[in-house]
C-alpha atoms as a PDB file:
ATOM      1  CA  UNK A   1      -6.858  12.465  53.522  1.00  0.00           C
ATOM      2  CA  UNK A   2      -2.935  11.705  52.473  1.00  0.00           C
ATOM      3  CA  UNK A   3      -2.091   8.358  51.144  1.00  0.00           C
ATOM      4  CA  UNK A   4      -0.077   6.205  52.469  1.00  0.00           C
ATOM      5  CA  UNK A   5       3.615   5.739  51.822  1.00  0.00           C
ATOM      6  CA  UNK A   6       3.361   1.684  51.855  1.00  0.00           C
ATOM      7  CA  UNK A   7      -0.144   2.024  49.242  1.00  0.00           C
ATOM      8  CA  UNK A   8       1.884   4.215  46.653  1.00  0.00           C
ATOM      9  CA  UNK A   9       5.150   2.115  46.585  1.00  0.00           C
ATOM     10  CA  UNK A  10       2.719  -1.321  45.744  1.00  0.00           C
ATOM     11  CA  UNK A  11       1.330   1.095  43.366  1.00  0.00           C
ATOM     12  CA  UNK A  12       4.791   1.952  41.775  1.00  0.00           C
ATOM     13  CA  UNK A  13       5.818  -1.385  41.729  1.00  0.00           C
ATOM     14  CA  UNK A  14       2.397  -3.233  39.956  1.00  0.00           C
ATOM     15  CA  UNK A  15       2.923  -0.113  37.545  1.00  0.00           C
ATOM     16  CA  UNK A  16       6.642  -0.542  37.228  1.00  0.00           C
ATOM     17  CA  UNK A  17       6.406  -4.397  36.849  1.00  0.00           C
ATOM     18  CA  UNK A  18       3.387  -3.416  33.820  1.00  0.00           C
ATOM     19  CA  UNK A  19       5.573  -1.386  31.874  1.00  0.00           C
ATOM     20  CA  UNK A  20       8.527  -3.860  31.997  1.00  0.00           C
ATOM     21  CA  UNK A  21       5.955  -6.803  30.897  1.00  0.00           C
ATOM     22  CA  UNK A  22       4.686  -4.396  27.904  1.00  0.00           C
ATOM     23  CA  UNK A  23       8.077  -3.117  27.191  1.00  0.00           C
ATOM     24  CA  UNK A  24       9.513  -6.658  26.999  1.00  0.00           C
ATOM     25  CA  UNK A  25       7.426  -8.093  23.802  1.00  0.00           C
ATOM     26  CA  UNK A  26       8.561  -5.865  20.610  1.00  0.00           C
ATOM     27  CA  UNK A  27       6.984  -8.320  18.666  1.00  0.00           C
ATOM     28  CA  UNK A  28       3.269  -7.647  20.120  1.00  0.00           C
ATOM     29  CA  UNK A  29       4.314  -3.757  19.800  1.00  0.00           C
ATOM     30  CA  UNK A  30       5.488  -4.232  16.155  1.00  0.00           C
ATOM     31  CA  UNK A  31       2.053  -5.772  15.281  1.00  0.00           C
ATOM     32  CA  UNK A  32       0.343  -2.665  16.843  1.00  0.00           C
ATOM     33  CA  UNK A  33       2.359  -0.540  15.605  1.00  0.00           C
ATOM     34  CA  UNK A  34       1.785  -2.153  12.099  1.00  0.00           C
ATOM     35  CA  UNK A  35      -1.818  -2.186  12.427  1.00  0.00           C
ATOM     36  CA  UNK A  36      -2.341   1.400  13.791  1.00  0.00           C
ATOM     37  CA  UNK A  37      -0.171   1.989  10.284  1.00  0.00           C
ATOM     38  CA  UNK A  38      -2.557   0.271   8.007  1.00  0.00           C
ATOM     39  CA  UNK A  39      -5.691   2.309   9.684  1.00  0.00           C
ATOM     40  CA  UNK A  40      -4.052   5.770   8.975  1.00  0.00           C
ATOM     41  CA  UNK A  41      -2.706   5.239   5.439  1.00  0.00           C
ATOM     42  CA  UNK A  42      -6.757   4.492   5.029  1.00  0.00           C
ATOM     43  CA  UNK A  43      -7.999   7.434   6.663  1.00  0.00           C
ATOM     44  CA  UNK A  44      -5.354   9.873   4.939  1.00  0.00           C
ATOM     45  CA  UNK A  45      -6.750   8.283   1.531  1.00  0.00           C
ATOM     46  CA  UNK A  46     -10.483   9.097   2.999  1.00  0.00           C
ATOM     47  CA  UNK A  47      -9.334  12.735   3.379  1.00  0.00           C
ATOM     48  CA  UNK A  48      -7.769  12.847   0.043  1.00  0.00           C
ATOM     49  CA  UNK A  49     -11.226  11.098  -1.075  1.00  0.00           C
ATOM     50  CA  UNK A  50     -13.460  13.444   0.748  1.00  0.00           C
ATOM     51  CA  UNK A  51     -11.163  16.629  -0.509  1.00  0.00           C
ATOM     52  CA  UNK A  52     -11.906  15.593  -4.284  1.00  0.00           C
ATOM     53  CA  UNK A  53     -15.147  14.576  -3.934  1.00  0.00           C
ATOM     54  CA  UNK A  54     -16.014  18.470  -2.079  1.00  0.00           C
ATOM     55  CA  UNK A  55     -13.885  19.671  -5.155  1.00  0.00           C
ATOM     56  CA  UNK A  56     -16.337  17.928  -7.425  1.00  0.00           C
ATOM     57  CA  UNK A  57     -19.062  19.130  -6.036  1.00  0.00           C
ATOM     58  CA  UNK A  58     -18.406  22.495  -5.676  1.00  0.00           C
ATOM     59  CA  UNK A  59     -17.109  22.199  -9.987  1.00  0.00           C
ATOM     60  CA  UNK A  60     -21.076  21.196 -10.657  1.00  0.00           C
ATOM     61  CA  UNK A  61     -19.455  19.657 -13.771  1.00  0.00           C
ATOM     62  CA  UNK A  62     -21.902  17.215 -14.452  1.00  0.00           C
ATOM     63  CA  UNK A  63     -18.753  14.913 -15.308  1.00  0.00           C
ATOM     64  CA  UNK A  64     -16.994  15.654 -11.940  1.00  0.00           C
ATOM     65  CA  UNK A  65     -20.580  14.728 -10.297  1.00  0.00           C
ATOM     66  CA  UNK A  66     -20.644  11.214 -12.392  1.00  0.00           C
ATOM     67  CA  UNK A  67     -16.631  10.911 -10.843  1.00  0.00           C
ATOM     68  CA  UNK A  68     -18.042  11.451  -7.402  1.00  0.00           C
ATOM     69  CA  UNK A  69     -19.963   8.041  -7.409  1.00  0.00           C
ATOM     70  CA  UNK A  70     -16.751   6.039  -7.905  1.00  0.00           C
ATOM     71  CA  UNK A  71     -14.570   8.384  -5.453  1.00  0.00           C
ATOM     72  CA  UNK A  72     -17.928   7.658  -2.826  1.00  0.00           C
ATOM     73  CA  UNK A  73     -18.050   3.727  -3.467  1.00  0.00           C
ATOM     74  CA  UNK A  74     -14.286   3.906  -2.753  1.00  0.00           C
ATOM     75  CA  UNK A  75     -14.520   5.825   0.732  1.00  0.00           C
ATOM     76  CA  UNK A  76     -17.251   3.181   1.754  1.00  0.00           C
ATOM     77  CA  UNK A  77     -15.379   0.500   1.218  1.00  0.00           C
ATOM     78  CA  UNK A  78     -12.156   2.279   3.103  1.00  0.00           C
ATOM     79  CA  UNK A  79     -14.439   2.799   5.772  1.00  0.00           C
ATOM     80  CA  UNK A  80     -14.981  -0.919   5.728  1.00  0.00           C
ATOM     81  CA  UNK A  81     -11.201  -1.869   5.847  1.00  0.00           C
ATOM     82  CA  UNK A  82     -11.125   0.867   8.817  1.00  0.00           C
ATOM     83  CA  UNK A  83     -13.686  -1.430  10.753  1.00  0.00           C
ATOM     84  CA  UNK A  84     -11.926  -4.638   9.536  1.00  0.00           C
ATOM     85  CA  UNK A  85      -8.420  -3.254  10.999  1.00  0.00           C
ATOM     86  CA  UNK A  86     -10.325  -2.091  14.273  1.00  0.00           C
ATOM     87  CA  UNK A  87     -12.058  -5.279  14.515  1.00  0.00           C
ATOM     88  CA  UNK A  88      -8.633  -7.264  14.200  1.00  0.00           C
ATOM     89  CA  UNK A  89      -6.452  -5.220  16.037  1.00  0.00           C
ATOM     90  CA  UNK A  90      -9.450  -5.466  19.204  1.00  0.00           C
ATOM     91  CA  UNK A  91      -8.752  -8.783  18.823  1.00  0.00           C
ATOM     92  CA  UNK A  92      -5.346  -9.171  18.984  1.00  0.00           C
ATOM     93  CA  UNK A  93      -5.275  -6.719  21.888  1.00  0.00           C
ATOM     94  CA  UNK A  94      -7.372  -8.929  23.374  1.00  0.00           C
ATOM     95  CA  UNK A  95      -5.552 -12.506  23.085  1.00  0.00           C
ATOM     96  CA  UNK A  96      -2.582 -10.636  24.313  1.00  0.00           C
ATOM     97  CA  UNK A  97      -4.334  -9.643  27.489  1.00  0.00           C
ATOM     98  CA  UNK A  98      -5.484 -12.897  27.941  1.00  0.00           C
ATOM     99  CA  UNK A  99      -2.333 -15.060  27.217  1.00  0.00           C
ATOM    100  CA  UNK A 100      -0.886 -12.582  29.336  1.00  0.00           C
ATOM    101  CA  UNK A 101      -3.071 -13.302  32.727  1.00  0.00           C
ATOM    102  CA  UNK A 102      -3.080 -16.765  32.239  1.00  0.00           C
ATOM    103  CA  UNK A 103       0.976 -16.677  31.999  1.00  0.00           C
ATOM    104  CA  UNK A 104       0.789 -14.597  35.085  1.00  0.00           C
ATOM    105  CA  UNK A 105      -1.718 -17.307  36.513  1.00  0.00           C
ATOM    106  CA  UNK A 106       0.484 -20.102  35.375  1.00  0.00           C
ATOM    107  CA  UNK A 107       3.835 -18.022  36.727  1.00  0.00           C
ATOM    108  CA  UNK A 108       5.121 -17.700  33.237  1.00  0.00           C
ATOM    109  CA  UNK A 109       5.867 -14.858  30.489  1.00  0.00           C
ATOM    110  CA  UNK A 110       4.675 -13.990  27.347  1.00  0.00           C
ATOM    111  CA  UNK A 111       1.756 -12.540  25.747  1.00  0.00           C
ATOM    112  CA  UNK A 112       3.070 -13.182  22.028  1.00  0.00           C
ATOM    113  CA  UNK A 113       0.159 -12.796  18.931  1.00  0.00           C
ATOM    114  CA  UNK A 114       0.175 -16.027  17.169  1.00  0.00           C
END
């Protein structure tokens, strides 16, 4: 079964008119593009973390072993900050979604992060 013409040029155009709407806020990309930031400076500490903390191990230097316990408490509370960006950037995604469809409900544009 072959679609039809009229059914893939709405389709173009709702996905067109998306793109423009998503393209035209560089402050709501900015703020994603700042968040996804924070999240992998964490996680490329965690590997760093993880890295020494295998290299400490592997040492059995009981001194190395004792440094492990502060390199570990560190990683949990990066993993925490992880979460916390996740949780916030969720968030954000959704009040922009949602200040987005009422502006289209209203017949207005937008979808800023406050």
């Amino acid at each position: 079964m072959a679609n039809k013409p009229t059914s893939n040029r709405k389709l173009k155009h709702h996905r067109d008119r998306d793109s423009e709407e998503v393209e035209g806020d560089p402050e709501v990309w900015a703020t994603f593009d700042k968040s996804f930031k924070q999240v992998q400076s964490v996680l490329d500490r965690n590997r760093a973390l993880i890295q020494q903390v295998n290299e400490n191990h592997q040492s059995k230097i009981p001194d190395n072993m004792v440094k492990n316990v502060a390199l570990i408490q560190e990683l949990n509370g990066n993993i925490s900050k992880v979460v916390s960006l996740y949780s916030d950037l969720s968030s954000n995604f959704s009040t922009v979604f949602h200040h987005r469809n009422d502006d289209h409900k209203n017949g207005a544009g937008g979808g800023r992060i406050d």
